[in-house]
N, C-alpha and C. Protein backbone atom coordinates (compact mmCIF):
# COMPACT_ATOMS: atom_id res chain seq x y z
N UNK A 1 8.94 -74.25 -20.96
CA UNK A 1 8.34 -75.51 -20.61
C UNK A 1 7.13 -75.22 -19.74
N UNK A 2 6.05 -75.90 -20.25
CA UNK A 2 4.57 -75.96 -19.18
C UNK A 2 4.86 -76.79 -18.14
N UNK A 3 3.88 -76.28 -17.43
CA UNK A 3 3.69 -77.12 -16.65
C UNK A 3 2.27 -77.73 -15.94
N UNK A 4 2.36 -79.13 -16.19
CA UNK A 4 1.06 -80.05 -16.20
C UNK A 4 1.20 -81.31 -15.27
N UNK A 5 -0.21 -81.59 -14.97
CA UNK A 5 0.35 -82.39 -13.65
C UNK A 5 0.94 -83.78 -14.05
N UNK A 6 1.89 -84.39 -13.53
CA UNK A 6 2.09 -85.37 -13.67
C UNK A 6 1.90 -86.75 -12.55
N UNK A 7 1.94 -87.37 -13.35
CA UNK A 7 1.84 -88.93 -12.41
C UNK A 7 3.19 -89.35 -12.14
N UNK A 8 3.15 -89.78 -11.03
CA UNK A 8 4.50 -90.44 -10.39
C UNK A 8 4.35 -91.72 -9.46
N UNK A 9 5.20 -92.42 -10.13
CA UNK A 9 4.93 -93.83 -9.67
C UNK A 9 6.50 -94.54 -9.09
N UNK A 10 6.27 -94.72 -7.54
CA UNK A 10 7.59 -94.86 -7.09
C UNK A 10 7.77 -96.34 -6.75
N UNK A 11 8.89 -96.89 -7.34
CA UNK A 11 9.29 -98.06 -6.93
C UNK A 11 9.26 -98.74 -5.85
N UNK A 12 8.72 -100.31 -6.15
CA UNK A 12 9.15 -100.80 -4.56
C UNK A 12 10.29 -101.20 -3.76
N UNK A 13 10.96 -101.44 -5.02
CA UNK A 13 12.57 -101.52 -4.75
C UNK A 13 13.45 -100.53 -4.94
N UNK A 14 13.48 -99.08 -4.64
CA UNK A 14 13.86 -98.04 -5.31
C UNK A 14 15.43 -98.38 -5.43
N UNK A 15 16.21 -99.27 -4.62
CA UNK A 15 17.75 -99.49 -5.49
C UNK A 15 18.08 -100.40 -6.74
N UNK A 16 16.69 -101.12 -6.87
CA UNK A 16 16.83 -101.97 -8.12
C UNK A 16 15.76 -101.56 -9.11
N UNK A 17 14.71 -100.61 -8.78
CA UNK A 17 14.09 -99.83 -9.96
C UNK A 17 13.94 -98.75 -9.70
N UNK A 18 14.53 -97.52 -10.21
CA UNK A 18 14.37 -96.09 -10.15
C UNK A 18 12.88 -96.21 -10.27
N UNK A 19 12.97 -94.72 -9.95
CA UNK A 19 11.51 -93.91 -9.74
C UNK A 19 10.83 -93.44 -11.40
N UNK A 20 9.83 -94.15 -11.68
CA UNK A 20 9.39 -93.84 -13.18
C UNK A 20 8.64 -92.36 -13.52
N UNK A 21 8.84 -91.42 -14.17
CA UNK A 21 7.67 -90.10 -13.89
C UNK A 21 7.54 -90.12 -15.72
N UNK A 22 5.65 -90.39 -15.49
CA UNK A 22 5.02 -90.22 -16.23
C UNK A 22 5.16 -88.36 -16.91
N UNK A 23 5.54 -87.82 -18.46
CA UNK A 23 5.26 -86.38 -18.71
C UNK A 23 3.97 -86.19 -19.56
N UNK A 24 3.06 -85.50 -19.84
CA UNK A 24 2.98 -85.23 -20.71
C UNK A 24 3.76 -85.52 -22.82
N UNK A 25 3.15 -86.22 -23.59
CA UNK A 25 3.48 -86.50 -24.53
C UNK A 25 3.83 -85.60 -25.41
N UNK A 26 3.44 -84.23 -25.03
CA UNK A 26 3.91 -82.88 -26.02
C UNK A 26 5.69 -82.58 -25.49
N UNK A 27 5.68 -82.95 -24.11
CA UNK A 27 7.24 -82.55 -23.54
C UNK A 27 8.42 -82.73 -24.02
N UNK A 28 8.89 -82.07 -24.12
CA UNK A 28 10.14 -81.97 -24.88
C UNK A 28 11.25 -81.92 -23.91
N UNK A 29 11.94 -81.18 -22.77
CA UNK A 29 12.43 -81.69 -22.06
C UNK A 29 12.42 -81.76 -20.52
N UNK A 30 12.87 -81.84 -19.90
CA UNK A 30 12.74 -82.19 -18.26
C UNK A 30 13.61 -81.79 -17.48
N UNK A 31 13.70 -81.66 -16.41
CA UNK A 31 14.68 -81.38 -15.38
C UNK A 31 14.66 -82.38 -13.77
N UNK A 32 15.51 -82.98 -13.87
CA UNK A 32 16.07 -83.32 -12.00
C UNK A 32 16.68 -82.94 -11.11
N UNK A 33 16.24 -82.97 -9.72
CA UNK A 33 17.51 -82.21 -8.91
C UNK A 33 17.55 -83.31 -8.05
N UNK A 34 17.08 -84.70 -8.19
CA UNK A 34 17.38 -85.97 -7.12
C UNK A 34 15.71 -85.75 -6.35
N UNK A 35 15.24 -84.71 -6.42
CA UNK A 35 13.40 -84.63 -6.10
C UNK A 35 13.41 -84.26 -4.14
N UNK A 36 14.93 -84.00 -3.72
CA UNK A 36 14.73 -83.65 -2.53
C UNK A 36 16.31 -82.75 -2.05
N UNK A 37 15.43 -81.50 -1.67
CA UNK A 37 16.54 -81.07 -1.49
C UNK A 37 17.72 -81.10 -0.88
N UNK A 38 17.96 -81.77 0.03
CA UNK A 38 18.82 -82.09 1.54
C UNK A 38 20.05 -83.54 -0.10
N UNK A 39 18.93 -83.81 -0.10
CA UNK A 39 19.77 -85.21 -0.56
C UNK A 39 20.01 -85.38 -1.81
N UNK A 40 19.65 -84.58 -2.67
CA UNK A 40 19.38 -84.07 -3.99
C UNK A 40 20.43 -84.14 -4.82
N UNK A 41 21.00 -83.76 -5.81
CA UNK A 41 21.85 -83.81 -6.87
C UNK A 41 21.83 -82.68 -7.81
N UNK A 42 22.70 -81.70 -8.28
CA UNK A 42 22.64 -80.24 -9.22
C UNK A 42 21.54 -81.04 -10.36
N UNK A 43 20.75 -79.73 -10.44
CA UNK A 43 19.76 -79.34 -10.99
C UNK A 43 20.54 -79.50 -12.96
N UNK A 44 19.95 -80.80 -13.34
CA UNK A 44 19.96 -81.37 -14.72
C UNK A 44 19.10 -81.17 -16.04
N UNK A 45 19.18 -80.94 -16.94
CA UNK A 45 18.30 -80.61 -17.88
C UNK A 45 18.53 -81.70 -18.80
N UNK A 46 17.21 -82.45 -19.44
CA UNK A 46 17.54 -83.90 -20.34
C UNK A 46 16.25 -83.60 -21.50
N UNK A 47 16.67 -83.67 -22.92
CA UNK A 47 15.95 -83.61 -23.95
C UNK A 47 15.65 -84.77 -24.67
N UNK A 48 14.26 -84.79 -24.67
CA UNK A 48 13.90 -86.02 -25.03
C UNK A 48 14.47 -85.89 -26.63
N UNK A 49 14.46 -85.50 -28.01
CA UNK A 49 15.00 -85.77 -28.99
C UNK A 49 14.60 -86.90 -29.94
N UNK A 50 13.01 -86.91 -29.82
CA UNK A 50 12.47 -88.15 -30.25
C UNK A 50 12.52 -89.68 -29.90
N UNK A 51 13.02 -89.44 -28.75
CA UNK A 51 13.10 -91.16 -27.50
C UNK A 51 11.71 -90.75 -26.94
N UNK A 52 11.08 -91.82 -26.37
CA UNK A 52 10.29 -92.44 -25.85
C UNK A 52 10.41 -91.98 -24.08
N UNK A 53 11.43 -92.07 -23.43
CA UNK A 53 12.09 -91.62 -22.30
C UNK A 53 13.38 -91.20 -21.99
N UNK A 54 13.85 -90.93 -21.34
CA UNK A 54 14.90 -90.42 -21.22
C UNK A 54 15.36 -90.48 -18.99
N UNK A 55 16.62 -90.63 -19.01
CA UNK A 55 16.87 -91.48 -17.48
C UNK A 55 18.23 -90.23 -17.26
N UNK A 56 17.95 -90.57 -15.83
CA UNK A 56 18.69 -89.28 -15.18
C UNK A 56 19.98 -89.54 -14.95
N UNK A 57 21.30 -88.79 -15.34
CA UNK A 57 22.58 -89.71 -15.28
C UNK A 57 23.04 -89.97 -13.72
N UNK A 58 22.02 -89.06 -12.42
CA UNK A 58 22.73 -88.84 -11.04
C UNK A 58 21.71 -90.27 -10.74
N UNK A 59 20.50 -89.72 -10.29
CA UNK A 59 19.68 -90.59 -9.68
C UNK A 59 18.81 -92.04 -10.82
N UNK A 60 19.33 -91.92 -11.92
CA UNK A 60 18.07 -93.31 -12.92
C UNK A 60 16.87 -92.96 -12.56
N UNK A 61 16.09 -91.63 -12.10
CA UNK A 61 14.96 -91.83 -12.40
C UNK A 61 14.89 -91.34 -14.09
N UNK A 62 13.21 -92.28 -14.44
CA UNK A 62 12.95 -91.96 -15.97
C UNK A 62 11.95 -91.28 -16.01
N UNK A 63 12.18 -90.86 -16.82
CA UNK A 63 11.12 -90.03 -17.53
C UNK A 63 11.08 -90.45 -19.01
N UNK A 64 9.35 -90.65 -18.99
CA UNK A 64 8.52 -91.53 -20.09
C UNK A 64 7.65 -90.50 -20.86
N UNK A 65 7.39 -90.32 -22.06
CA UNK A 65 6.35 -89.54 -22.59
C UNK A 65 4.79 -90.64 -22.85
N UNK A 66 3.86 -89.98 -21.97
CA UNK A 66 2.78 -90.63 -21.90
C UNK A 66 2.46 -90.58 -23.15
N UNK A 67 1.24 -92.16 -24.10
CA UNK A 67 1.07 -92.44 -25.13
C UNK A 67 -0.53 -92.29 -24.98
């Protein structure tokens, strides 16, 4: 997996809308660890598989393939 910068766009309500992260549209899959370490969650691997996005089963953040 490359790596390219991404955009991240954080909720204003982060308990009623997860955190959205823009990838790259070539990406195929992703990884979360909760985005902080202290407070974080084991390190996840999620394949997009021809979806559009794909959402984290610990924390709901998504991950979107930019169009």
């Amino acid at each position: 997996m490359t790596s390219k910068s991404l955009s991240i766009k954080t909720a204003k309500e982060p308990a009623n809308n997860p955190e959205i992260i823009k990838v790259p549209e070539s990406t195929d899959q992703v990884a979360c660890d909760g985005g902080h370490p202290a407070l974080g969650h084991p390190l996840t691997y999620y394949r997009f598989d021809g979806a559009d996005y794909v959402e984290c089963g610990y924390c709901d953040r998504r991950f979107v393939r930019r169009k």
